[in-house]
C-alpha atoms as a PDB file:
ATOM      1  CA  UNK A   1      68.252-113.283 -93.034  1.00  0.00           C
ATOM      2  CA  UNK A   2      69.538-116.883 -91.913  1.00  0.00           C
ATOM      3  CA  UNK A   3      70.160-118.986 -94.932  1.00  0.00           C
ATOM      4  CA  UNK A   4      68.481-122.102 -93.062  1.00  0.00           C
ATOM      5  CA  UNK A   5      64.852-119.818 -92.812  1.00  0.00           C
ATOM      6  CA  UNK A   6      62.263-121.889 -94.120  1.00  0.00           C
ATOM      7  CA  UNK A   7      60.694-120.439 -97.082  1.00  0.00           C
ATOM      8  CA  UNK A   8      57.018-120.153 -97.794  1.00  0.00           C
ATOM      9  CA  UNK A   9      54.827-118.507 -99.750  1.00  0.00           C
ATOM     10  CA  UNK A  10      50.979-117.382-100.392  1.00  0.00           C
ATOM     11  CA  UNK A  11      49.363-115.933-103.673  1.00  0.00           C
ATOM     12  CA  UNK A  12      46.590-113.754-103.801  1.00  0.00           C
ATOM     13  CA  UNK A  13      44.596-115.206-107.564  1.00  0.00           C
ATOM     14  CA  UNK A  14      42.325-112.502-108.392  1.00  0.00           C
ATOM     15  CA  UNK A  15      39.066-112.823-111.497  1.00  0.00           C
ATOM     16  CA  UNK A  16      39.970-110.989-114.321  1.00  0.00           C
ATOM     17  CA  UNK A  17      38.204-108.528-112.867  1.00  0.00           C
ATOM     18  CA  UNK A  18      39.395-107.846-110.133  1.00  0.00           C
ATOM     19  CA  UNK A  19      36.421-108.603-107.456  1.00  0.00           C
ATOM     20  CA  UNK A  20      36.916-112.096-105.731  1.00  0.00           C
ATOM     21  CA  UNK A  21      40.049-113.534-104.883  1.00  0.00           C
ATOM     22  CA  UNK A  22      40.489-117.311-104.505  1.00  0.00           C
ATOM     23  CA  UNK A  23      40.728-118.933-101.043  1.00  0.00           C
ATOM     24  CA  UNK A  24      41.511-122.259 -99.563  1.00  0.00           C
ATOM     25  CA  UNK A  25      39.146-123.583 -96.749  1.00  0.00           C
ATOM     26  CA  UNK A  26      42.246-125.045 -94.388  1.00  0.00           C
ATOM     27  CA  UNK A  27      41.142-128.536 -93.345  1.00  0.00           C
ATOM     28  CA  UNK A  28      44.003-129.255 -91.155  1.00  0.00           C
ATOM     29  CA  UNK A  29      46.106-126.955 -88.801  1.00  0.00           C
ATOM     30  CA  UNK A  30      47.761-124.426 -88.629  1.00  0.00           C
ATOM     31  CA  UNK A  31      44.587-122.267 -89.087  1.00  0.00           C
ATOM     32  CA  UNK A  32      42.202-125.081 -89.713  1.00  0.00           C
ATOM     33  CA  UNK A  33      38.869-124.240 -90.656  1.00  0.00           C
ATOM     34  CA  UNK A  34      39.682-120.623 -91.681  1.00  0.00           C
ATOM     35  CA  UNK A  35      40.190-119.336 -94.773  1.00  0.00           C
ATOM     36  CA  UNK A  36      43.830-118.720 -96.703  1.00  0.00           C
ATOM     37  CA  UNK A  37      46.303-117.535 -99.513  1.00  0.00           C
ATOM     38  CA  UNK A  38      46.749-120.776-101.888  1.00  0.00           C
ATOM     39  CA  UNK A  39      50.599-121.022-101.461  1.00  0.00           C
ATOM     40  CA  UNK A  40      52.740-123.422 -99.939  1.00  0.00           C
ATOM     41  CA  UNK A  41      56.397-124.779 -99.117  1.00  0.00           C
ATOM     42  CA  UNK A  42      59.279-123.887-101.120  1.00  0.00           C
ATOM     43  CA  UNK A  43      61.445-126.749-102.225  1.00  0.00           C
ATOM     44  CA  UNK A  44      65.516-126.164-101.117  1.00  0.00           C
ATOM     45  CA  UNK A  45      66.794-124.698-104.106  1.00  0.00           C
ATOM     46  CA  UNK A  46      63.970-123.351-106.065  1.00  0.00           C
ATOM     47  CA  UNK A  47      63.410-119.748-106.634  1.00  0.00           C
ATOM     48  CA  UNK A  48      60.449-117.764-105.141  1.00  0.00           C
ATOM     49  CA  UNK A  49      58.458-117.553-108.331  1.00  0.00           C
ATOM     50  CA  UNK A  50      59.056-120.904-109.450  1.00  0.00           C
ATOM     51  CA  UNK A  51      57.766-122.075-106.398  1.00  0.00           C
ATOM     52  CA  UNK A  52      54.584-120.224-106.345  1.00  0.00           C
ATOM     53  CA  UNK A  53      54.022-121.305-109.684  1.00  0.00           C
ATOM     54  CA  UNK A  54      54.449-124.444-109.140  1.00  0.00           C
ATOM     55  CA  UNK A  55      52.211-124.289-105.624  1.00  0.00           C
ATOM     56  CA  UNK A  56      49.475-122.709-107.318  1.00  0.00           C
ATOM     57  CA  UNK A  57      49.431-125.058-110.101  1.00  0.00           C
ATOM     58  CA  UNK A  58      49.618-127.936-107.703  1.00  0.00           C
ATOM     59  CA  UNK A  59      46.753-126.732-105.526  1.00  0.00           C
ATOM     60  CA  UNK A  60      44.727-125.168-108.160  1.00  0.00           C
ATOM     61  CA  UNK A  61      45.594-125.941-111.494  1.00  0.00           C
ATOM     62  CA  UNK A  62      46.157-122.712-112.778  1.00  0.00           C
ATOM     63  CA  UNK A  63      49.864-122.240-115.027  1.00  0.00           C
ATOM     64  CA  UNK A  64      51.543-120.139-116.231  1.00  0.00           C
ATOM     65  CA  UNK A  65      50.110-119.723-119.049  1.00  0.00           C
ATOM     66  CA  UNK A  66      46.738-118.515-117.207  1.00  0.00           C
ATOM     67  CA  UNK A  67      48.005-115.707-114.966  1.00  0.00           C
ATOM     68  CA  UNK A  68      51.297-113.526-113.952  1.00  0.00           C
ATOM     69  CA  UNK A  69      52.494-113.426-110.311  1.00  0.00           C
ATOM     70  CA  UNK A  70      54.178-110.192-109.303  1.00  0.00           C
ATOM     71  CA  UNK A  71      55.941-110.166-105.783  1.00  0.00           C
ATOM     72  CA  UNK A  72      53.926-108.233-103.310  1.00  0.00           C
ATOM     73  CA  UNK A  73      55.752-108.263-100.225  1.00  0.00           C
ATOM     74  CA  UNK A  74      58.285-110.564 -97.921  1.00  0.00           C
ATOM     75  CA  UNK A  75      57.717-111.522 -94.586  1.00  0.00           C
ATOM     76  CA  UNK A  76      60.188-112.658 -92.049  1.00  0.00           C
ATOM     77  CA  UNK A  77      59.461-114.033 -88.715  1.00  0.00           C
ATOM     78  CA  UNK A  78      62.769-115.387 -86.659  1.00  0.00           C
ATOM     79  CA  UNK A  79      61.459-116.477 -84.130  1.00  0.00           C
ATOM     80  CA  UNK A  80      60.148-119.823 -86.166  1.00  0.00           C
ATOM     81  CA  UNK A  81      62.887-118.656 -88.582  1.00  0.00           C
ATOM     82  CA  UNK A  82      61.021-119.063 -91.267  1.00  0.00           C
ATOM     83  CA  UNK A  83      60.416-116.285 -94.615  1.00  0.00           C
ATOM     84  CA  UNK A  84      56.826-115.936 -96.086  1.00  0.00           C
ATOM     85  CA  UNK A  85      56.701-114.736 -99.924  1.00  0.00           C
ATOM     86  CA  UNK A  86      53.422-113.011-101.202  1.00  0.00           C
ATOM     87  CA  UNK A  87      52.852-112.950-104.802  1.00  0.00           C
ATOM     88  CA  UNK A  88      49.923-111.174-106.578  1.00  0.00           C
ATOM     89  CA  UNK A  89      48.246-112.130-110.213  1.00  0.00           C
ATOM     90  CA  UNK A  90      45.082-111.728-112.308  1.00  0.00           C
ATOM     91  CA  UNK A  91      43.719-114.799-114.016  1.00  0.00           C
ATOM     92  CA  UNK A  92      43.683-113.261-118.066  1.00  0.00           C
ATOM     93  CA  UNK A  93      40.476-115.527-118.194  1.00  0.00           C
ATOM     94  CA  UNK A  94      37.758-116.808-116.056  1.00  0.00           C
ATOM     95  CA  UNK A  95      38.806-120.788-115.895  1.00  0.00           C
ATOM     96  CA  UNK A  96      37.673-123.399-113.298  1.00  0.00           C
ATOM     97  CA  UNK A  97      40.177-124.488-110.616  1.00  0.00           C
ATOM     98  CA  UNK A  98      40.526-127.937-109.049  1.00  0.00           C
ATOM     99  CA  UNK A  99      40.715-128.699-105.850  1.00  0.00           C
ATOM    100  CA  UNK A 100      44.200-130.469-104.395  1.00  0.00           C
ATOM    101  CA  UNK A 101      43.712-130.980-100.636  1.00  0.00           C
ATOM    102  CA  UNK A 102      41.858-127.786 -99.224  1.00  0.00           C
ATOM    103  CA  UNK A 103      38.175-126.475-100.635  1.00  0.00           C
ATOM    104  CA  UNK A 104      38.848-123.204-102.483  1.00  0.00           C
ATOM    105  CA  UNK A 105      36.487-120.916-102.564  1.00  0.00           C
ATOM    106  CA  UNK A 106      35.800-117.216-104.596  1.00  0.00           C
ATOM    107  CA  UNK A 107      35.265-114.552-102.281  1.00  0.00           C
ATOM    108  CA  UNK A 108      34.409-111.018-102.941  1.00  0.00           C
ATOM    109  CA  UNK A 109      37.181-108.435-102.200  1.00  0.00           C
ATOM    110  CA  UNK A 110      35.173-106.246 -99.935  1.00  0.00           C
ATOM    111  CA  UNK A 111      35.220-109.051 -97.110  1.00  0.00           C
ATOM    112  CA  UNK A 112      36.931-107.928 -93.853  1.00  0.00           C
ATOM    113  CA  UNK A 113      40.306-110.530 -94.620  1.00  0.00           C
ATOM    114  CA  UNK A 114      41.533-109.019 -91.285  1.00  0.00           C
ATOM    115  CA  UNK A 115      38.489-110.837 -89.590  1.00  0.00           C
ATOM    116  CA  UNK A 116      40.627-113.942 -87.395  1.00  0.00           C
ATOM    117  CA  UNK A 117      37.457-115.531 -87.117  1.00  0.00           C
ATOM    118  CA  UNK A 118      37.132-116.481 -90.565  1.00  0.00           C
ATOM    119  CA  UNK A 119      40.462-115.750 -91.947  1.00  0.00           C
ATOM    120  CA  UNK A 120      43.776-117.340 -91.236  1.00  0.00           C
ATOM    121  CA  UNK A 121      47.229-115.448 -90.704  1.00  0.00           C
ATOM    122  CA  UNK A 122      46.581-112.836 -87.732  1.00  0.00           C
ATOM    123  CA  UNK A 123      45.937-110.297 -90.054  1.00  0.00           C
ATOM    124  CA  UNK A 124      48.464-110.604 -92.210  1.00  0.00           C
ATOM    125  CA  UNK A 125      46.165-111.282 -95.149  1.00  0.00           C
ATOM    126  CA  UNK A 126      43.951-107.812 -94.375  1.00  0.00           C
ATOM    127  CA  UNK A 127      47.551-106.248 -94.429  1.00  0.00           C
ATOM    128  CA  UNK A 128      48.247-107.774 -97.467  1.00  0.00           C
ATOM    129  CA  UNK A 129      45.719-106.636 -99.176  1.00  0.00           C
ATOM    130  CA  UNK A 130      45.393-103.353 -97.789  1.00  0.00           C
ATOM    131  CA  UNK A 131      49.218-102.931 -99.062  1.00  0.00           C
ATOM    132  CA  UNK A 132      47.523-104.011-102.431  1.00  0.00           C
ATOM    133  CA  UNK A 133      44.781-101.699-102.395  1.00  0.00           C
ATOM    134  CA  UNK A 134      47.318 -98.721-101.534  1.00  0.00           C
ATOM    135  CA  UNK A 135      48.395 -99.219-104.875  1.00  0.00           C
ATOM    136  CA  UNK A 136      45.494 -98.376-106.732  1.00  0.00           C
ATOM    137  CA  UNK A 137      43.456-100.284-109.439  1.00  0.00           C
ATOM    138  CA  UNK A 138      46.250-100.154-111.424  1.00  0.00           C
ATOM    139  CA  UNK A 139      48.571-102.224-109.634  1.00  0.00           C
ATOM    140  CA  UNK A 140      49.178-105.100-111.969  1.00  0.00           C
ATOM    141  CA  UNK A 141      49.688-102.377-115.005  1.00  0.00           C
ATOM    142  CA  UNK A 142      51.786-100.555-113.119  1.00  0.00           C
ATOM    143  CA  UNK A 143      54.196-103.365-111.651  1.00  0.00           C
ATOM    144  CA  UNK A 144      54.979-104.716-114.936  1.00  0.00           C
ATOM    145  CA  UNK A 145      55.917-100.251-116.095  1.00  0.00           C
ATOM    146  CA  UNK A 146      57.932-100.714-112.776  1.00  0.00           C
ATOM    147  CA  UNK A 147      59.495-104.170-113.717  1.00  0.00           C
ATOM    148  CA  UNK A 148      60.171-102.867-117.228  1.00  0.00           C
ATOM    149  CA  UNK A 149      62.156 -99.597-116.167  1.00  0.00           C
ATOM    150  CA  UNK A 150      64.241-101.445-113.863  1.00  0.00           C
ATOM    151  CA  UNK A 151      65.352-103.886-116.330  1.00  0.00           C
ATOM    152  CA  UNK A 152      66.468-100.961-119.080  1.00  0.00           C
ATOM    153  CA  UNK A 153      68.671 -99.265-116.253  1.00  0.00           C
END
């Protein structure tokens, strides 16, 4: 991967338990109009997670302290030579977000997210979440077993 890609990323916020995920309403292009990950630019220098943290915070207002991101998946596209990060978390508590430029917006996770007419990202964000569902209901638990066993070896 070329060390001048762009970096990116998008984080899928799930409720506590697990049936809506939290959108953005994009009010300016790409993809205005359509729904979208929260997620954002990554600064030069600063780590995937920190910047989704700090993305999600700035858009939403949720920390840290509120929810975990686990990495989901990486794309790359080189044509625009650019690198898009997923992350994945569970709030530990329903909480009230706040609004930075973009409406956000609950929605339940038996929508059709690979519908282009409502959602942004040609299908990437069906595919992400398909990738999420392959996992099982278990897939926060069982990322942090995962995480865990690496780090011992």
């Amino acid at each position: 991967m070329p060390e001048a890609a762009v970096g990116y990323n998008v984080i899928w916020v799930f409720s506590p338990d697990e049936r809506r995920a939290l959108f953005c309403l994009r009010r300016k292009p790409p993809f205005q109009g359509l729904y979208n990950l929260v997620g954002g630019r990554m600064e030069p220098g600063e780590s995937g997670p920190d910047a989704a943290y700090r993305e999600l915070c700035e858009e939403t207002g949720i920390t840290r302290a509120h929810i975990e991101l686990l990495p989901l998946m990486t794309y790359f596209y080189p044509r625009e030579s650019m690198r898009l990060e997923a992350y994945a978390g569970r709030l530990r508590a329903e909480r009230a977000v706040r609004e930075e430029v973009n409406r956000l917006a609950w929605l339940d996770v038996e929508e059709d997210f690979f519908d282009r007419t409502r959602f942004a990202g040609h299908g990437n964000i069906g595919h992400m979440y398909a990738i999420l569902q392959s996992y099982g209901p278990g897939f926060f638990h069982a990322q942090k077993i995962h995480q865990a066993e690496a780090s011992e070896r």
